[in-house]
N, C-alpha and C. Protein backbone atom coordinates (compact mmCIF):
# COMPACT_ATOMS: atom_id res chain seq x y z
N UNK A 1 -20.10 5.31 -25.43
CA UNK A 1 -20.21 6.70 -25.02
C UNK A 1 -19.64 7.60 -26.09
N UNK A 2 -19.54 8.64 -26.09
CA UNK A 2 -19.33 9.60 -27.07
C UNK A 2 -17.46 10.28 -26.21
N UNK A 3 -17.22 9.84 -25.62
CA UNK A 3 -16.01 9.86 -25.72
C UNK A 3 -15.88 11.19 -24.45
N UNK A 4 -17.09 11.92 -24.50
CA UNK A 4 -16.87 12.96 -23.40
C UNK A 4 -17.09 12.69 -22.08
N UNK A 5 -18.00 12.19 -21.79
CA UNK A 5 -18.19 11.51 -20.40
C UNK A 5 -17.34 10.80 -19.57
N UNK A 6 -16.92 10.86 -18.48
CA UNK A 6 -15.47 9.75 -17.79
C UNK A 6 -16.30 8.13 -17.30
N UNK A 7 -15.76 7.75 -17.76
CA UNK A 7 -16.49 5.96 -17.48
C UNK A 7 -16.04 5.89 -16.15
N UNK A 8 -16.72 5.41 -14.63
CA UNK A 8 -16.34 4.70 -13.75
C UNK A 8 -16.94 3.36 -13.41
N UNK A 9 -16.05 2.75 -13.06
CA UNK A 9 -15.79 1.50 -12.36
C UNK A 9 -16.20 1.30 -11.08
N UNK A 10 -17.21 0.33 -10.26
CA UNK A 10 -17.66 0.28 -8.73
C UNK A 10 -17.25 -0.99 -8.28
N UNK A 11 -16.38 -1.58 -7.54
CA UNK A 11 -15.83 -2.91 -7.09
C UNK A 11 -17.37 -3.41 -6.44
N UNK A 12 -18.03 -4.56 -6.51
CA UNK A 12 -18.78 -4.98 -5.92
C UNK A 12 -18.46 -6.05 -4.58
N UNK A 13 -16.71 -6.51 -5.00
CA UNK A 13 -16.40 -7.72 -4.39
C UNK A 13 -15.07 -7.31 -3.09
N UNK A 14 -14.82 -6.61 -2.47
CA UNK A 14 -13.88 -5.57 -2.37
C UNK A 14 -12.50 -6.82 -1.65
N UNK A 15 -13.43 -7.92 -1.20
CA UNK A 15 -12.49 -8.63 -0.69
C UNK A 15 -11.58 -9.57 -1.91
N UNK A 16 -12.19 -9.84 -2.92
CA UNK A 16 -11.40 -10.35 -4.02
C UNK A 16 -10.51 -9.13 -5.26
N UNK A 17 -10.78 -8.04 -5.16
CA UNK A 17 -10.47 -7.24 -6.34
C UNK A 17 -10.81 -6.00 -5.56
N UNK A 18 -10.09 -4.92 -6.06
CA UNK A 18 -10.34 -3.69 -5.75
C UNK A 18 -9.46 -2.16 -7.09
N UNK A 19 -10.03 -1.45 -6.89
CA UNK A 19 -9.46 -0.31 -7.44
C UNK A 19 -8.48 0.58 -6.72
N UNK A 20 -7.97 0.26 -6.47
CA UNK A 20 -6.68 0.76 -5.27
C UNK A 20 -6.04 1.95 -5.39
N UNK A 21 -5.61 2.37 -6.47
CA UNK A 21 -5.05 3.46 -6.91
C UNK A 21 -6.13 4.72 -7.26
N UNK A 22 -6.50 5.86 -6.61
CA UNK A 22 -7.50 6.76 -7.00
C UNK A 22 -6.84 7.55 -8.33
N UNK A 23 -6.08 7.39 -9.11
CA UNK A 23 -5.65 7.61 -10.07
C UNK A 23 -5.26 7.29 -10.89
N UNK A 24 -5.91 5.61 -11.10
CA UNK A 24 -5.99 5.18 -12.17
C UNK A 24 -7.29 4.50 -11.54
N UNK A 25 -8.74 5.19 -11.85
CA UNK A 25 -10.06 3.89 -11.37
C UNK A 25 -10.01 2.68 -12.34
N UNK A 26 -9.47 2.81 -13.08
CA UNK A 26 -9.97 1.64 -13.80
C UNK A 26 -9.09 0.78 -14.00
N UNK A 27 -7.99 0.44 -12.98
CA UNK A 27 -7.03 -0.53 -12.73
C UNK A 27 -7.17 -1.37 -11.60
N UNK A 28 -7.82 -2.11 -11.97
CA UNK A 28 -8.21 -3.85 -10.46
C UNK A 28 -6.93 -4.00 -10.28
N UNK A 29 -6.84 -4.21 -9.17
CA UNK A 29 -5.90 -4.84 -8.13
C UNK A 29 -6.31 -6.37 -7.66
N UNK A 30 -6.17 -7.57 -8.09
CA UNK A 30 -6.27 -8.89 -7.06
C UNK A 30 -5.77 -9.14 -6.05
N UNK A 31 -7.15 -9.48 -4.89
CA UNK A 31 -6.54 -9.31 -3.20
C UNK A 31 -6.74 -10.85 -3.31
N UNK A 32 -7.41 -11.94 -3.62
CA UNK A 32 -7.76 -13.36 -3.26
C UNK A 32 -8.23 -13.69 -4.46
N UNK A 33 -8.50 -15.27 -4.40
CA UNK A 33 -9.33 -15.86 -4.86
C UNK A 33 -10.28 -15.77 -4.92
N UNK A 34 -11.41 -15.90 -5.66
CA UNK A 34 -12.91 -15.64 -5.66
C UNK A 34 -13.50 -15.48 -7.30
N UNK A 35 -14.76 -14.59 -7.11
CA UNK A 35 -15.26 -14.16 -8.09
C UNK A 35 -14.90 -12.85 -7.97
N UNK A 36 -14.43 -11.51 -9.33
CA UNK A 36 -14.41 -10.62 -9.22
C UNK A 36 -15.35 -9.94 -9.50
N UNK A 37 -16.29 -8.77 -9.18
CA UNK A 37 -17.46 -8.70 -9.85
C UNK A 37 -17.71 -6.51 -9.36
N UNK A 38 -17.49 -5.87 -10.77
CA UNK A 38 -17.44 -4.69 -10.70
C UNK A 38 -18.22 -3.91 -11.83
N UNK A 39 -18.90 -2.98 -11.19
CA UNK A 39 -20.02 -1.95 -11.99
C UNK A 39 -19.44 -0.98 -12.90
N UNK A 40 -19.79 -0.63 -13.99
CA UNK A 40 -19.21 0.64 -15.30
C UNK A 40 -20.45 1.58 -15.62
N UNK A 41 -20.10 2.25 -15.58
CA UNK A 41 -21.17 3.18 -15.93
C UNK A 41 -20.80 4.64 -16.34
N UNK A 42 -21.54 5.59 -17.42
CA UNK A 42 -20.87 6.95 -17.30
C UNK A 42 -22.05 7.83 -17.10
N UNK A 43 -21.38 8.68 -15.85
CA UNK A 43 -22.65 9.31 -15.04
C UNK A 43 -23.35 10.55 -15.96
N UNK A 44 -24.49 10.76 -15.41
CA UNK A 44 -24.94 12.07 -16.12
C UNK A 44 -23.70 13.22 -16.45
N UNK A 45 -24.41 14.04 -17.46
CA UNK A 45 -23.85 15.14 -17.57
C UNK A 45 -25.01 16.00 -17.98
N UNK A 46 -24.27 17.29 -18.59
CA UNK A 46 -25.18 18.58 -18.69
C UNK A 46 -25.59 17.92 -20.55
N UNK A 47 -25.27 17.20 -21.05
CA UNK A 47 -25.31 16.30 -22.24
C UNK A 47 -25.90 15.41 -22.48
N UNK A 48 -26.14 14.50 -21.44
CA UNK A 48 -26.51 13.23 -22.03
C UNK A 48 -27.00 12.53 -20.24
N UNK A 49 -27.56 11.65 -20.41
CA UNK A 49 -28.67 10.69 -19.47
C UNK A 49 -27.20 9.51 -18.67
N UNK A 50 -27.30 9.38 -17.55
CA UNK A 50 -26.21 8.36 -17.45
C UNK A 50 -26.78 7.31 -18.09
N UNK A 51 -25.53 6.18 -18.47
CA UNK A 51 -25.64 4.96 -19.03
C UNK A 51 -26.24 4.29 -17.75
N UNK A 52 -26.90 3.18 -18.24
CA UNK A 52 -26.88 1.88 -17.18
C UNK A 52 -25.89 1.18 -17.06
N UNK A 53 -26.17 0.85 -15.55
CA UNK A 53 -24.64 0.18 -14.95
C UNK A 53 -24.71 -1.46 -15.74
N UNK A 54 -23.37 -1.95 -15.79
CA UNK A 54 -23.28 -3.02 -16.37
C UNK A 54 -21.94 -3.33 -15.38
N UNK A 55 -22.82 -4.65 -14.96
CA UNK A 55 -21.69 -6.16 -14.22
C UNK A 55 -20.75 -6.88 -15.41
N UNK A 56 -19.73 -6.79 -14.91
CA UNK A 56 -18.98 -7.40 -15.09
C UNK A 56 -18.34 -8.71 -14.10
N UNK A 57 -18.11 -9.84 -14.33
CA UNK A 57 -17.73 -10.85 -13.27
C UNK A 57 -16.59 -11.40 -13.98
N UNK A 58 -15.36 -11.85 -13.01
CA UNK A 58 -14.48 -13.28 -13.88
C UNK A 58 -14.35 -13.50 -12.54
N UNK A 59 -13.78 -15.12 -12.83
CA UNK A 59 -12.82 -15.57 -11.59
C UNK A 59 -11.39 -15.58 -11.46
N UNK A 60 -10.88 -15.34 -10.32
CA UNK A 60 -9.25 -15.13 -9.86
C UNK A 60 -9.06 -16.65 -9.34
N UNK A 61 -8.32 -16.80 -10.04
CA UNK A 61 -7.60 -17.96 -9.56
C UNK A 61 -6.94 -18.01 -8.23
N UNK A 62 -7.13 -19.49 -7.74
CA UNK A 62 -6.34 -19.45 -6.55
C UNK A 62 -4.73 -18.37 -6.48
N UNK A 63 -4.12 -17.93 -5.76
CA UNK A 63 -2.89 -17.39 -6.11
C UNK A 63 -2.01 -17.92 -5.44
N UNK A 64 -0.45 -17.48 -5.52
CA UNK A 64 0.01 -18.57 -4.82
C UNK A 64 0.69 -18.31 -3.26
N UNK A 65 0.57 -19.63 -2.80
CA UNK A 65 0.79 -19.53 -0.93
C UNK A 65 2.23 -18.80 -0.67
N UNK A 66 1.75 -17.91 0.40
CA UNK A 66 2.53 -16.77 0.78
C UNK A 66 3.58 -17.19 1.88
N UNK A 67 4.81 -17.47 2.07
CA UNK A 67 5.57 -17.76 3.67
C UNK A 67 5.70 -16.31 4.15
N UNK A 68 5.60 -16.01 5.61
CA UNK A 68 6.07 -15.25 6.31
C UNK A 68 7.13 -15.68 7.52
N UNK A 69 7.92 -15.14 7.33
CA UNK A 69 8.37 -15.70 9.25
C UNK A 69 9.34 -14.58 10.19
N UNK A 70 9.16 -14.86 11.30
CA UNK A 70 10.18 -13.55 11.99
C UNK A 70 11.35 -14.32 13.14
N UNK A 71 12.50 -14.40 12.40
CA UNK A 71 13.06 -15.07 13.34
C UNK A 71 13.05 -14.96 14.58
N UNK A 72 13.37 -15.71 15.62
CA UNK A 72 12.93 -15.40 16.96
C UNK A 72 14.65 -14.76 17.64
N UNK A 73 14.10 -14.04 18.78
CA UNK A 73 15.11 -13.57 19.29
C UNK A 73 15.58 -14.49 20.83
N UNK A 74 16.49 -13.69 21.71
CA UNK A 74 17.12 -14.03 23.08
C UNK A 74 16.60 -12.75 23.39
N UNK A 75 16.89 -12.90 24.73
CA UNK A 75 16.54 -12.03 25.91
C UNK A 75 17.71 -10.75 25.30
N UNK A 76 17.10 -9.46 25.70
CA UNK A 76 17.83 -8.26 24.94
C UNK A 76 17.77 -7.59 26.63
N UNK A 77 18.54 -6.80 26.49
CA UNK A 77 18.51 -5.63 27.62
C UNK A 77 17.83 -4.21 27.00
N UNK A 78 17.22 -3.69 28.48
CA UNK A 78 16.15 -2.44 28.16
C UNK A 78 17.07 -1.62 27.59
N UNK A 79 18.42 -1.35 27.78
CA UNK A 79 19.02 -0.34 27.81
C UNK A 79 19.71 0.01 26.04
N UNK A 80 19.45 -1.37 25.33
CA UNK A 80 19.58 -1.14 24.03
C UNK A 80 18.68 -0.04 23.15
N UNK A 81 17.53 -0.16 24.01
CA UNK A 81 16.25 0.87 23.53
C UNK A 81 15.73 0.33 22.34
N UNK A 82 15.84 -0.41 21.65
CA UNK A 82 15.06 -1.19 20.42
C UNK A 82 15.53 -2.14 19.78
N UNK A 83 15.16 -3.16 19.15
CA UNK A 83 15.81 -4.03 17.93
C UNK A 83 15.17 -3.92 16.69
N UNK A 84 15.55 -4.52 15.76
CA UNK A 84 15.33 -4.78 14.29
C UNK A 84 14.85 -6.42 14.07
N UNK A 85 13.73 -6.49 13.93
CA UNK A 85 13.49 -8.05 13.55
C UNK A 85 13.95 -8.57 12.46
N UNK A 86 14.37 -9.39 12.30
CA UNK A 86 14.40 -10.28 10.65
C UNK A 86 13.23 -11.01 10.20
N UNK A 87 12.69 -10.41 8.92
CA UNK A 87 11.62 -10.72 8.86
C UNK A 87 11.50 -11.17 7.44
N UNK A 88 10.94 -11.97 6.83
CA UNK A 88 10.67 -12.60 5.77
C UNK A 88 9.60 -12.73 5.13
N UNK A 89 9.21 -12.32 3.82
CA UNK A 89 8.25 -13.26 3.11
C UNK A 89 8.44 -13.33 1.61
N UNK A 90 7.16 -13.90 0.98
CA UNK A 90 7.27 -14.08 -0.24
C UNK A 90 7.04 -12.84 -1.32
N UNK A 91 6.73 -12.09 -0.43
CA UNK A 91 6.61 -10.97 -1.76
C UNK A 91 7.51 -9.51 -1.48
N UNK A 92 7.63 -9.78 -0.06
CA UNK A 92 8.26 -8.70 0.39
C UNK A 92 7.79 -8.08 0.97
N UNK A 93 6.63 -7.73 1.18
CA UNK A 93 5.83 -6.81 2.35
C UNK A 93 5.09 -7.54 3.49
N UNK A 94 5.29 -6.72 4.35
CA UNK A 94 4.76 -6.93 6.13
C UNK A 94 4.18 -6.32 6.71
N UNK A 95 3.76 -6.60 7.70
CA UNK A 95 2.62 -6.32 8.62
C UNK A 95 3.03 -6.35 10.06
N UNK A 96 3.22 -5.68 10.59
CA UNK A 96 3.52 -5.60 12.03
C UNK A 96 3.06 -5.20 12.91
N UNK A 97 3.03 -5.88 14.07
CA UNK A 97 2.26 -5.38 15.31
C UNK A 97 2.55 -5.48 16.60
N UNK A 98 2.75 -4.59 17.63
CA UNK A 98 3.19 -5.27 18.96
C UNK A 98 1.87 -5.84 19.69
N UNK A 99 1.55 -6.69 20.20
CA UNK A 99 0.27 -7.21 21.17
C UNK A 99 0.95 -7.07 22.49
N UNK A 100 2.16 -6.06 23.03
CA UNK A 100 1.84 -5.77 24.10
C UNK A 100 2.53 -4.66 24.10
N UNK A 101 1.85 -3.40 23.70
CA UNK A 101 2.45 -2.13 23.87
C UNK A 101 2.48 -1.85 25.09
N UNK A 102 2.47 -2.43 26.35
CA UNK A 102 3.15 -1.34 27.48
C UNK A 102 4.69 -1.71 27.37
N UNK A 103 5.30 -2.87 26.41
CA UNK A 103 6.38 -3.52 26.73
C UNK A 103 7.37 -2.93 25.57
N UNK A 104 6.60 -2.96 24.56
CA UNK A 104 7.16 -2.69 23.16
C UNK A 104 6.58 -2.31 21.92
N UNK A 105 7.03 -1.68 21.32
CA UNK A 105 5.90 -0.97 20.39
C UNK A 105 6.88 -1.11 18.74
N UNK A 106 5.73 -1.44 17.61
CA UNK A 106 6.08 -0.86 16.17
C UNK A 106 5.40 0.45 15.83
N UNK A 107 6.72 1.31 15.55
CA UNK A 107 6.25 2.86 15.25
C UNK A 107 5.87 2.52 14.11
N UNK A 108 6.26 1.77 12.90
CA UNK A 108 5.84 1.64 11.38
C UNK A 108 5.16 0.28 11.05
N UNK A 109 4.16 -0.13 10.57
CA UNK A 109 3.79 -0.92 10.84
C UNK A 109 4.37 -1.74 9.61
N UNK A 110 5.11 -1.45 8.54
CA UNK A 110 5.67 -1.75 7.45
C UNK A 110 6.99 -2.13 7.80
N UNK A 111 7.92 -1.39 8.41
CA UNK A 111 9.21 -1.82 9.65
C UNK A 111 9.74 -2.58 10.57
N UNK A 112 10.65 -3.65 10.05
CA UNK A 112 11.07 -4.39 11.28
C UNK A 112 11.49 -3.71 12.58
N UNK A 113 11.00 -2.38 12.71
CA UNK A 113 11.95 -1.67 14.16
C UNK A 113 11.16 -2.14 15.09
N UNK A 114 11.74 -2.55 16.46
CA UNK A 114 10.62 -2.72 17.56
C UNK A 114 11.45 -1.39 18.45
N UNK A 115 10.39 -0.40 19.30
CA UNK A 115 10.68 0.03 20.72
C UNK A 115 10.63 -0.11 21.78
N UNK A 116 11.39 -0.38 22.45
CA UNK A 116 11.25 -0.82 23.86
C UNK A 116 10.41 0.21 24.77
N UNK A 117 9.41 -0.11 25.57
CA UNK A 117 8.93 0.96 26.82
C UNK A 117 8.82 0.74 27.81
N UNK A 118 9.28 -0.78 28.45
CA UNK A 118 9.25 -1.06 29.49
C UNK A 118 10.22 -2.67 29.23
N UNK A 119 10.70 -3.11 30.68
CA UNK A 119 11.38 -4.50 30.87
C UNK A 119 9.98 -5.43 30.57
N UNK A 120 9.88 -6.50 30.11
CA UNK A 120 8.97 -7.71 29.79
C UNK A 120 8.85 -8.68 28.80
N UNK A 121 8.24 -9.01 28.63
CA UNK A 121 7.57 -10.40 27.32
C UNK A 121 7.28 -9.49 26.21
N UNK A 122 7.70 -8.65 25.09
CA UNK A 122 7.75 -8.42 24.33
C UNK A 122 7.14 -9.34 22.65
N UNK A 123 5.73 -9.18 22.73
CA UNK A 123 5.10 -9.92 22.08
C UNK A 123 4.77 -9.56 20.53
N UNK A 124 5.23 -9.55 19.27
CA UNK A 124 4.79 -9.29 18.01
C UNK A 124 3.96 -10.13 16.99
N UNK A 125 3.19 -9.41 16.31
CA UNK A 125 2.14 -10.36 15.51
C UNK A 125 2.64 -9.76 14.01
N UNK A 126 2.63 -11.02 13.38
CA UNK A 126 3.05 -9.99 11.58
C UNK A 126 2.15 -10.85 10.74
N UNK A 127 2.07 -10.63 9.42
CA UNK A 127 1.72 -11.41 7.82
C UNK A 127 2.25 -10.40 6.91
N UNK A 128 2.13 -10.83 6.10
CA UNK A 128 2.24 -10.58 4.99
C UNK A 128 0.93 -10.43 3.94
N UNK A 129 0.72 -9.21 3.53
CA UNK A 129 -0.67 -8.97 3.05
C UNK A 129 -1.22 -9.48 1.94
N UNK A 130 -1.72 -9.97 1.48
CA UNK A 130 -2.42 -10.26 -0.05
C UNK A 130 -1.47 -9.27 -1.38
N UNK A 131 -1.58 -9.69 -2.52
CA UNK A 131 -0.83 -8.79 -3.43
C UNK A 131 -1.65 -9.54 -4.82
N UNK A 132 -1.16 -9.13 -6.20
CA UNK A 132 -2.01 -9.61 -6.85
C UNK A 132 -1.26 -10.40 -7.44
N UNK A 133 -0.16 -11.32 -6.62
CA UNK A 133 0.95 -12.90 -6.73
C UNK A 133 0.63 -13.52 -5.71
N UNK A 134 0.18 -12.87 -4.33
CA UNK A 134 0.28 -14.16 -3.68
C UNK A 134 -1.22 -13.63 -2.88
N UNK A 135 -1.64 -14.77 -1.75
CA UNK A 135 -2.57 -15.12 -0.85
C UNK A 135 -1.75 -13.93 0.14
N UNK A 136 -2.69 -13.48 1.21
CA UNK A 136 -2.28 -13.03 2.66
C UNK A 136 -1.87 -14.45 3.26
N UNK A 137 -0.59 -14.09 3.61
CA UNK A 137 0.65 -14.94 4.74
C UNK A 137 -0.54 -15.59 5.92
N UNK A 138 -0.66 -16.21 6.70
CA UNK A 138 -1.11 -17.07 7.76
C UNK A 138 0.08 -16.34 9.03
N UNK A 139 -0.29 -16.11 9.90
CA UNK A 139 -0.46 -15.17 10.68
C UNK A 139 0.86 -15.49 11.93
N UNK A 140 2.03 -14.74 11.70
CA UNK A 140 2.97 -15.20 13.12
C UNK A 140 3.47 -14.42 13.86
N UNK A 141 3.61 -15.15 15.37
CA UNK A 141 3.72 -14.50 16.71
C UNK A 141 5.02 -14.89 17.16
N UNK A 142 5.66 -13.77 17.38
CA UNK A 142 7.00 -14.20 18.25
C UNK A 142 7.29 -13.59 19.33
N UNK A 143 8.07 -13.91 20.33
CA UNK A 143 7.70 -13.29 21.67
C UNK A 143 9.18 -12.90 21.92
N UNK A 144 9.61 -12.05 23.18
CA UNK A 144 11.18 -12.03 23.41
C UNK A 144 11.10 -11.68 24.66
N UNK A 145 12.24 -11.83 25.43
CA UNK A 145 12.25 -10.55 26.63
C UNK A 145 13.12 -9.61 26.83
N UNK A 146 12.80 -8.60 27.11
CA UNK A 146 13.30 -7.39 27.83
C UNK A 146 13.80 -7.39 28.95
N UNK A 147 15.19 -7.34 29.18
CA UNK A 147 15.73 -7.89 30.59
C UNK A 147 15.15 -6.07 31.14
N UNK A 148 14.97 -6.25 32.55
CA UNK A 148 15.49 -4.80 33.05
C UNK A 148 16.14 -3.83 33.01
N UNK A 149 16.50 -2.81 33.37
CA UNK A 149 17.28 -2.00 33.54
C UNK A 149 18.57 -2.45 34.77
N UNK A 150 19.66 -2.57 34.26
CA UNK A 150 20.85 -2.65 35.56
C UNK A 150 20.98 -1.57 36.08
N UNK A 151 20.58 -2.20 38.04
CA UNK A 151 20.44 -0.88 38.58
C UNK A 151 22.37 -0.60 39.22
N UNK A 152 22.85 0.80 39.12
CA UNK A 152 23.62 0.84 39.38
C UNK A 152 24.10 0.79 40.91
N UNK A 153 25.32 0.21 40.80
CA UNK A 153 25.94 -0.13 43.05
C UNK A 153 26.54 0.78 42.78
């Protein structure tokens, strides 16, 4: 190109590679293993004809296996109003989820905080996401309970 035109980049593979950052397009990110495979091209202008797109492919190597885990808890009382999980993995980032929000809820889904909203089985789902060091974590559930509220005599 003549240097005036902005070159972009089109991920074809979005589950192996992606452009993640909208401010830098032309920095891949590795989400998995696979083939990576992304389009270049520099679009029209008031100057010149766009280029034709051109594929690019490599392969990503396997990456390496991710641990997650959330230690498990004991029975908590409602009246604490929330806990903090201990949570672990290999790269450092998490994924959180309650699977039974009438009982308990994650306001952040990045946050070990849980909220309590009712006495029950307090059920959470986490991983750990893909990064461009490791695989996405394999997927864990830990459960707890929520004693009641002590009613006062």
């Amino acid at each position: 190109t003549s240097g005036i035109n902005p070159i972009y980049s089109v991920p074809q593979t979005t589950s192996v590679c992606k452009f993640l950052d909208a401010t830098k397009p032309n920095t891949l990110t590795l989400l998995a293993a696979g083939t990576c495979t992304f389009e270049t091209y520099a679009p029209e202008s008031a100057s010149f004809t766009a280029s034709p797109r051109v594929a690019t492919s490599f392969t990503v190597q396997n990456l390496a296996q991710q641990t997650f885990t959330i230690s498990q808890l004991g029975s908590i009382p409602f009246e604490k109003g929330g806990t903090a999980l201990s949570v672990g993995s290999s790269s450092g980032r998490r994924i959180l989820s309650s699977l039974t929000t009438g009982v308990c809820r994650v306001p952040d889904e990045s946050s070990p905080n849980v909220t309590f909203i009712s006495s029950g089985t307090c059920t959470i789902e986490g991983y750990a996401p893909a990064s461009g060091t490791y695989d996405r974590s394999p997927t864990v559930r830990m459960s707890f309970a929520i004693l009641p509220k002590k009613s006062k005599s």
